[in-house]
Protein backbone atom coordinates (compact mmCIF):
# COMPACT_ATOMS: atom_id res chain seq x y z
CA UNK A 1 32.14 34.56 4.86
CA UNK A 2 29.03 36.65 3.92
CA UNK A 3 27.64 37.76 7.21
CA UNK A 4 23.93 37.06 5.79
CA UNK A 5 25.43 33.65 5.90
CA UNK A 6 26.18 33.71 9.18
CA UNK A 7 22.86 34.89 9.93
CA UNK A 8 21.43 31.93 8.14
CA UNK A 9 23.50 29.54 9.47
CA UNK A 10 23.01 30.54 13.15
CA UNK A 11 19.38 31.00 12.66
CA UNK A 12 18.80 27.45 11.68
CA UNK A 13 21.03 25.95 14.24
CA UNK A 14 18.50 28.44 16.43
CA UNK A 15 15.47 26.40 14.40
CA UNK A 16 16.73 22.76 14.86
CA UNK A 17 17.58 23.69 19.08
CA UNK A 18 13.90 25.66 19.35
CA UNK A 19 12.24 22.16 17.30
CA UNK A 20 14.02 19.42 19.35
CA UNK A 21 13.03 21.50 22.15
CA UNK A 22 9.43 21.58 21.65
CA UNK A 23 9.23 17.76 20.90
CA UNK A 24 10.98 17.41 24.20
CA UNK A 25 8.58 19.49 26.05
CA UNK A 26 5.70 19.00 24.58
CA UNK A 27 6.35 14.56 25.72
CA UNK A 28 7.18 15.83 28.88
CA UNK A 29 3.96 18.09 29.10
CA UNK A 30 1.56 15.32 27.75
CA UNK A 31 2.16 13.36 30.86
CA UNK A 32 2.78 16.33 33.44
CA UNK A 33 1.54 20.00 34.57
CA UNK A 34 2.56 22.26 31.93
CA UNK A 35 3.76 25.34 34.44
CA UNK A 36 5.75 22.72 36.01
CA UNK A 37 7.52 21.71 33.02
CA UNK A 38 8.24 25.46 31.69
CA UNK A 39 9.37 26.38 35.25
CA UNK A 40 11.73 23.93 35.63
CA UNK A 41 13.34 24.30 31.83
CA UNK A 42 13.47 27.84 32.08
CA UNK A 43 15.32 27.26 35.36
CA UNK A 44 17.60 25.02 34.09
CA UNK A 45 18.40 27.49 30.98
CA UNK A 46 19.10 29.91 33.47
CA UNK A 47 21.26 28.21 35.67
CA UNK A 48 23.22 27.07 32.35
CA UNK A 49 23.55 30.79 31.02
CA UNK A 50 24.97 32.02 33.98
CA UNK A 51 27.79 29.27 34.10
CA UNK A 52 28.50 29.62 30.58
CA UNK A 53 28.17 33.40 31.30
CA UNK A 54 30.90 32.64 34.23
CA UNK A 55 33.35 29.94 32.04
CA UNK A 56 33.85 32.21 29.58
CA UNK A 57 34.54 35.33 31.11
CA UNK A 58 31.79 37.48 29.63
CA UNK A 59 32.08 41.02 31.07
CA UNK A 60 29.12 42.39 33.00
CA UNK A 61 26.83 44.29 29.82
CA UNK A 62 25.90 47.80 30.58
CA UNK A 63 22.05 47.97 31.64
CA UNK A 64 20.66 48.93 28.65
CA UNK A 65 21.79 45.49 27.33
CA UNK A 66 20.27 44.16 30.58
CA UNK A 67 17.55 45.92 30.50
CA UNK A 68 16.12 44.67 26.70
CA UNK A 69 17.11 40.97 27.76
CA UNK A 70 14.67 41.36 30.91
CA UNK A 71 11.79 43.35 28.55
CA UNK A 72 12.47 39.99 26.18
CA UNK A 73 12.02 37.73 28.88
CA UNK A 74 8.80 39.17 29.67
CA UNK A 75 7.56 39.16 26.37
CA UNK A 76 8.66 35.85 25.71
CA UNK A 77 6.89 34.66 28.75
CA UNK A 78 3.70 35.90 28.00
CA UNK A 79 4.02 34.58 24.72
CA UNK A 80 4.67 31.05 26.00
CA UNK A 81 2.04 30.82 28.51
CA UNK A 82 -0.53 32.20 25.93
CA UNK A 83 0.66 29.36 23.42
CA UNK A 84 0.35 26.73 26.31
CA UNK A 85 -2.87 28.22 27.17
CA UNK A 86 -3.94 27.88 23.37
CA UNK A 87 -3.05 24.87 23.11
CA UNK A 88 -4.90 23.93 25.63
CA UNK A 89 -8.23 24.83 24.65
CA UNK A 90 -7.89 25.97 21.05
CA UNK A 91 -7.47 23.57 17.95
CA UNK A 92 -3.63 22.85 17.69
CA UNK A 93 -3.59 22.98 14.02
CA UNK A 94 -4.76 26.68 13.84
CA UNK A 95 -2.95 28.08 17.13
CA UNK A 96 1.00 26.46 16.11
CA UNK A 97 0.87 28.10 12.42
CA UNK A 98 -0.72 31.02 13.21
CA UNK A 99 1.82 31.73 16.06
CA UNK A 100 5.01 30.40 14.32
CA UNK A 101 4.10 33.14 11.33
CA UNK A 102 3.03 36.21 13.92
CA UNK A 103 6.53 35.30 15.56
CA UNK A 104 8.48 35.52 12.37
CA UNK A 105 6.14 38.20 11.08
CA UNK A 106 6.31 41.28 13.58
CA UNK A 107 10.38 41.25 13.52
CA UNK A 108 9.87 41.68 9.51
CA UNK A 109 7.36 44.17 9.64
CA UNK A 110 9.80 46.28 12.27
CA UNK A 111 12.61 45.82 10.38
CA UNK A 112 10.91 47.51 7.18
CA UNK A 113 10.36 50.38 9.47
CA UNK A 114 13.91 50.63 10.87
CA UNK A 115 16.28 49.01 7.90
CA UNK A 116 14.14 49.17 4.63
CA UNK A 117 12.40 47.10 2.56
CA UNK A 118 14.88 43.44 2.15
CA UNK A 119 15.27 42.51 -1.52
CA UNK A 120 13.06 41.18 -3.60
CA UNK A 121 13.86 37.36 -3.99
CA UNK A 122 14.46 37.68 -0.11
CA UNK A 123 11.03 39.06 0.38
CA UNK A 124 9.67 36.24 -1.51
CA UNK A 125 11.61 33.84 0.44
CA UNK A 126 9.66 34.85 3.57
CA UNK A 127 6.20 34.33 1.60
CA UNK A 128 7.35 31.10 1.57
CA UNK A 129 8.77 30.46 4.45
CA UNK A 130 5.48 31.80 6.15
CA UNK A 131 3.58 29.44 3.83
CA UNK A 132 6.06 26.50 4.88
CA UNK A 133 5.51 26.71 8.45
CA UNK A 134 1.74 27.06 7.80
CA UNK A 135 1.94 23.89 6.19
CA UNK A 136 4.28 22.01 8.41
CA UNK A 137 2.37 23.02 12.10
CA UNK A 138 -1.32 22.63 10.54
CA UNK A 139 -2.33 18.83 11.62
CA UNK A 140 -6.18 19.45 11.99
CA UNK A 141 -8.97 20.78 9.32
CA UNK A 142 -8.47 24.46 10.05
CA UNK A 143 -12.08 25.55 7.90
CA UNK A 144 -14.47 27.66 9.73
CA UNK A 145 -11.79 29.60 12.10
CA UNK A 146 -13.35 31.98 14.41
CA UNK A 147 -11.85 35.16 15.55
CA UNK A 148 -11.74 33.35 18.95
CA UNK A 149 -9.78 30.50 17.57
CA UNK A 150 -6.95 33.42 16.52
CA UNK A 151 -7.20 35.05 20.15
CA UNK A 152 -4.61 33.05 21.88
CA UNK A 153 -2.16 32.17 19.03
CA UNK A 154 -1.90 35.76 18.17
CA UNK A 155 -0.91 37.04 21.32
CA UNK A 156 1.49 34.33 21.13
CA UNK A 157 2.88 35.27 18.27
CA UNK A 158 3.06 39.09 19.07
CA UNK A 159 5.05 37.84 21.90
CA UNK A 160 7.32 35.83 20.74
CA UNK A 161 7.54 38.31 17.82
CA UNK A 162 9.11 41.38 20.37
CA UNK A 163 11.18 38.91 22.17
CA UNK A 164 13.38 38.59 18.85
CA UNK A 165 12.99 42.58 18.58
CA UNK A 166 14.24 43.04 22.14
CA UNK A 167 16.95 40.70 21.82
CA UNK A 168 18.00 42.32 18.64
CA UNK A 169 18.55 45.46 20.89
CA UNK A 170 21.06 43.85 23.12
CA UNK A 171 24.48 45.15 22.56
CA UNK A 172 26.75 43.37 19.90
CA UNK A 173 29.55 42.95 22.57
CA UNK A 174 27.23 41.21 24.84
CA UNK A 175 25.58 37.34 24.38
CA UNK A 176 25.11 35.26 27.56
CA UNK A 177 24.07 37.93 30.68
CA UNK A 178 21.37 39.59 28.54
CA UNK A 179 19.79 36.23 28.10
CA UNK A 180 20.36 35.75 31.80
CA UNK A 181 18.42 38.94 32.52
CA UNK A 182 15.70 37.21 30.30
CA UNK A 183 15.83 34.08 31.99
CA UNK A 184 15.24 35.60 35.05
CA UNK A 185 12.56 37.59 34.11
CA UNK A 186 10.97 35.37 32.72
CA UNK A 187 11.16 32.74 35.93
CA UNK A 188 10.16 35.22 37.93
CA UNK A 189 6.77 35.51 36.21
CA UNK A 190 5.97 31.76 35.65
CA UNK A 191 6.97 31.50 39.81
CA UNK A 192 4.20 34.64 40.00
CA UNK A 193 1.44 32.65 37.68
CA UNK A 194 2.41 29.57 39.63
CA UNK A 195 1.28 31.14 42.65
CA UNK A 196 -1.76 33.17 41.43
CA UNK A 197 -3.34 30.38 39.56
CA UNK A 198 -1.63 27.63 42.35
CA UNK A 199 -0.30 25.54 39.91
CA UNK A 200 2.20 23.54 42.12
CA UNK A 201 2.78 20.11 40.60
CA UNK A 202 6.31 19.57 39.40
CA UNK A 203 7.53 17.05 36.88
CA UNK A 204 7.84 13.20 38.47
CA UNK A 205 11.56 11.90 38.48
CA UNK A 206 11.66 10.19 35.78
CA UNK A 207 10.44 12.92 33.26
CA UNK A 208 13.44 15.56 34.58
CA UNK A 209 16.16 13.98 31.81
CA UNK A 210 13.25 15.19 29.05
CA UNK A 211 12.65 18.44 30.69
CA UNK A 212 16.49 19.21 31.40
CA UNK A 213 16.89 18.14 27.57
CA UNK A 214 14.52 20.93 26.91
CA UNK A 215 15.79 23.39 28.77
CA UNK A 216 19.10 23.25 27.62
CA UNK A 217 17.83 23.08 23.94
CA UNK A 218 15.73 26.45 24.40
CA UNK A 219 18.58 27.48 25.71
CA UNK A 220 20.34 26.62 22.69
CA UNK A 221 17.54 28.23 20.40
CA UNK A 222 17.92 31.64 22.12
CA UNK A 223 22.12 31.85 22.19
CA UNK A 224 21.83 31.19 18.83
CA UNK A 225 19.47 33.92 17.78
CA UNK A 226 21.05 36.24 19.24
CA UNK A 227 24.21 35.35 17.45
CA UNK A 228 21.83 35.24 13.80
CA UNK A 229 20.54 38.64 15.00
CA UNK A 230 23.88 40.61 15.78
CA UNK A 231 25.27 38.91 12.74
CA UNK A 232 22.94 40.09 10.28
CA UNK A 233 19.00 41.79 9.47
CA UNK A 234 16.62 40.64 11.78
CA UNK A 235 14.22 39.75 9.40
CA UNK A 236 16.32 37.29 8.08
CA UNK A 237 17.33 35.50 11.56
CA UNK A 238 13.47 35.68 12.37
CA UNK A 239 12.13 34.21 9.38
CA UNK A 240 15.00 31.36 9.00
CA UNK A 241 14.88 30.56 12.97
CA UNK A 242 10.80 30.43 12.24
CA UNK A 243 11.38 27.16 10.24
CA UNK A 244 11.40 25.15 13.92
CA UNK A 245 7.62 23.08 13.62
CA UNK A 246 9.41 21.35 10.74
CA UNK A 247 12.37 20.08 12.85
CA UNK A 248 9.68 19.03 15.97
CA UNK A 249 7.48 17.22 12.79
CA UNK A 250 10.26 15.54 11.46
CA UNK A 251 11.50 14.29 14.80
CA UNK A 252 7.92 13.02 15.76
CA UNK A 253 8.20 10.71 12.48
CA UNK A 254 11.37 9.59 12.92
CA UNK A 255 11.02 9.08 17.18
CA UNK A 256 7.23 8.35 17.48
CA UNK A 257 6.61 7.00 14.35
CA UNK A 258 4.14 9.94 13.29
CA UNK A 259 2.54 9.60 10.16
CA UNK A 260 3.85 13.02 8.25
CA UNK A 261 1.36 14.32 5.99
CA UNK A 262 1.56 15.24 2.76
CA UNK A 263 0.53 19.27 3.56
CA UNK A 264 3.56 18.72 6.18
CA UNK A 265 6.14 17.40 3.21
CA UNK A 266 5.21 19.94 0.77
CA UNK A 267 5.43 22.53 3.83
CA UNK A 268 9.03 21.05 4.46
CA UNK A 269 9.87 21.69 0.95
CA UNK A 270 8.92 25.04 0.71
CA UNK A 271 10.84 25.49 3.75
CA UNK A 272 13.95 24.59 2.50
CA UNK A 273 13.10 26.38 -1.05
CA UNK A 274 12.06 29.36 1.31
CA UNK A 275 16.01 29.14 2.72
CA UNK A 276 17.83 28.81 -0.72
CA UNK A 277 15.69 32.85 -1.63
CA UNK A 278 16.92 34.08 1.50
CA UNK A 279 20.12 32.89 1.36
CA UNK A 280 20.48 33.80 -2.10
């Protein structure tokens, strides 16, 4: 098999964990504290990691490998706390595009740098790809967008963005302890944040089956990106496992019964028109 294939193939498993992820966070957050929520999913990821690290034997990665997974946990926590901040006090419909295209933007941009320009019916692929997700995550009128409004989403984006770079520099013999070393990173800064800013409420009882679910599906998103990103370009895994806001819309329709708009379908089109370029 083609390993571009591969890359496609693990970066939209990577899309569909990251999506159902999100919608089950983002139920659990509407009716609990949002640090709370992150803390205990990215504790349960890390717990998981490290017994799947265990079960299967994975040798111990040199600390280089270690090293990038704990600089991508940091970056990846920064970036999630500024898109929970954002979202917070920020239209949604201008801070989810605009970080969902920053993410999948900065690996491309890098990999120009480092592996040359992709080819041309790819490149066009990832026009449309960052078009798609545009599309699909925009739910509000997003006229008259201040630089303000972009604040929070970008820095988002930038860090979600370096998370797949750092990743990408993990060793190819190496999956599972690297994103340990993230994990743990990146728990030790929301614990930090919790303490600085004293956010101590924790999830109620009956919300821990949504926020395990979560944390075992971000879990999912990030195994499987780093399997799209050893197999393959980066660009490609970045911009394919970008496509996630169409999997957490589509599961909102089908779940909640949210009305998908038609900006959303044609976004969801282009998104799967975006993957049939790239893949070609």
């Amino acid at each position: 098999m083609d390993s571009d294939l591969y890359v496609i193939l693990f970066g939209l498993a990577s899309a569909i964990c990251w999506g159902a992820g999100d919608f089950s966070g983002g139920i659990a957050t509407k009716r609990s504290n949002v640090y709370g929520v992150v803390l205990i999913s990215q504790i349960i990821g890390t717990i998981l990691l490290i017994a799947a690290a265990l079960l299967m034997a994975e040798e111990i990665p040199d600390m280089q490998s270690m090293f990038w997974g704990g600089i991508a946990g940091i970056c990846g926590c920064f970036g999630l706390l500024a898109l929970y901040r954002g979202l917070s006090i920020r239209k949604m419909g201008i801070v989810a595009p605009v970080a969902a295209v920053v993410t999948a933007a900065v690996p491309v941009v890098f990999n120009i740098f480092t592996e040359g320009m992709p080819a041309g019916y790819r490149f066009a692929g990832f026009g449309i790809a960052f078009v798609g997700v545009w599309l699909i995550s925009g739910t509000e009128n997003t006229r008259n967008i201040s630089l303000n409004d972009l604040s929070f989403p970008l820095i988002a984006g930038i860090g979600f963005g370096f998370f797949l770079i750092s990743i990408d520099h993990v060793s190819d013999k190496y999956i599972l302890w690297p994103l340990v070393a993230s994990r743990l990173a990146s728990v030790g800064m929301l614990i930090g944040v919790h303490i600085l800013k004293k956010q101590h409420g924790l999830p109620t009882r009956n919300l821990l089956p949504l926020v395990i679910l979560a944390g075992i599906l971000d879990t999912g998103g990030n195994t499987f990106f780093a399997l799209a990103s050893q197999a393959g370009r980066l660009d490609i895994a970045a911009v394919v496992s970008s496509l996630y806001p169409g999997v957490t819309v589509v599961l909102a329709w089908i779940i909640l019964r949210e009305r998908i708009r038609l900006r959303q379908w044609i976004g969801i089109l282009a998104s799967l028109a975006a993957i049939i370029f790239i893949s070609g």
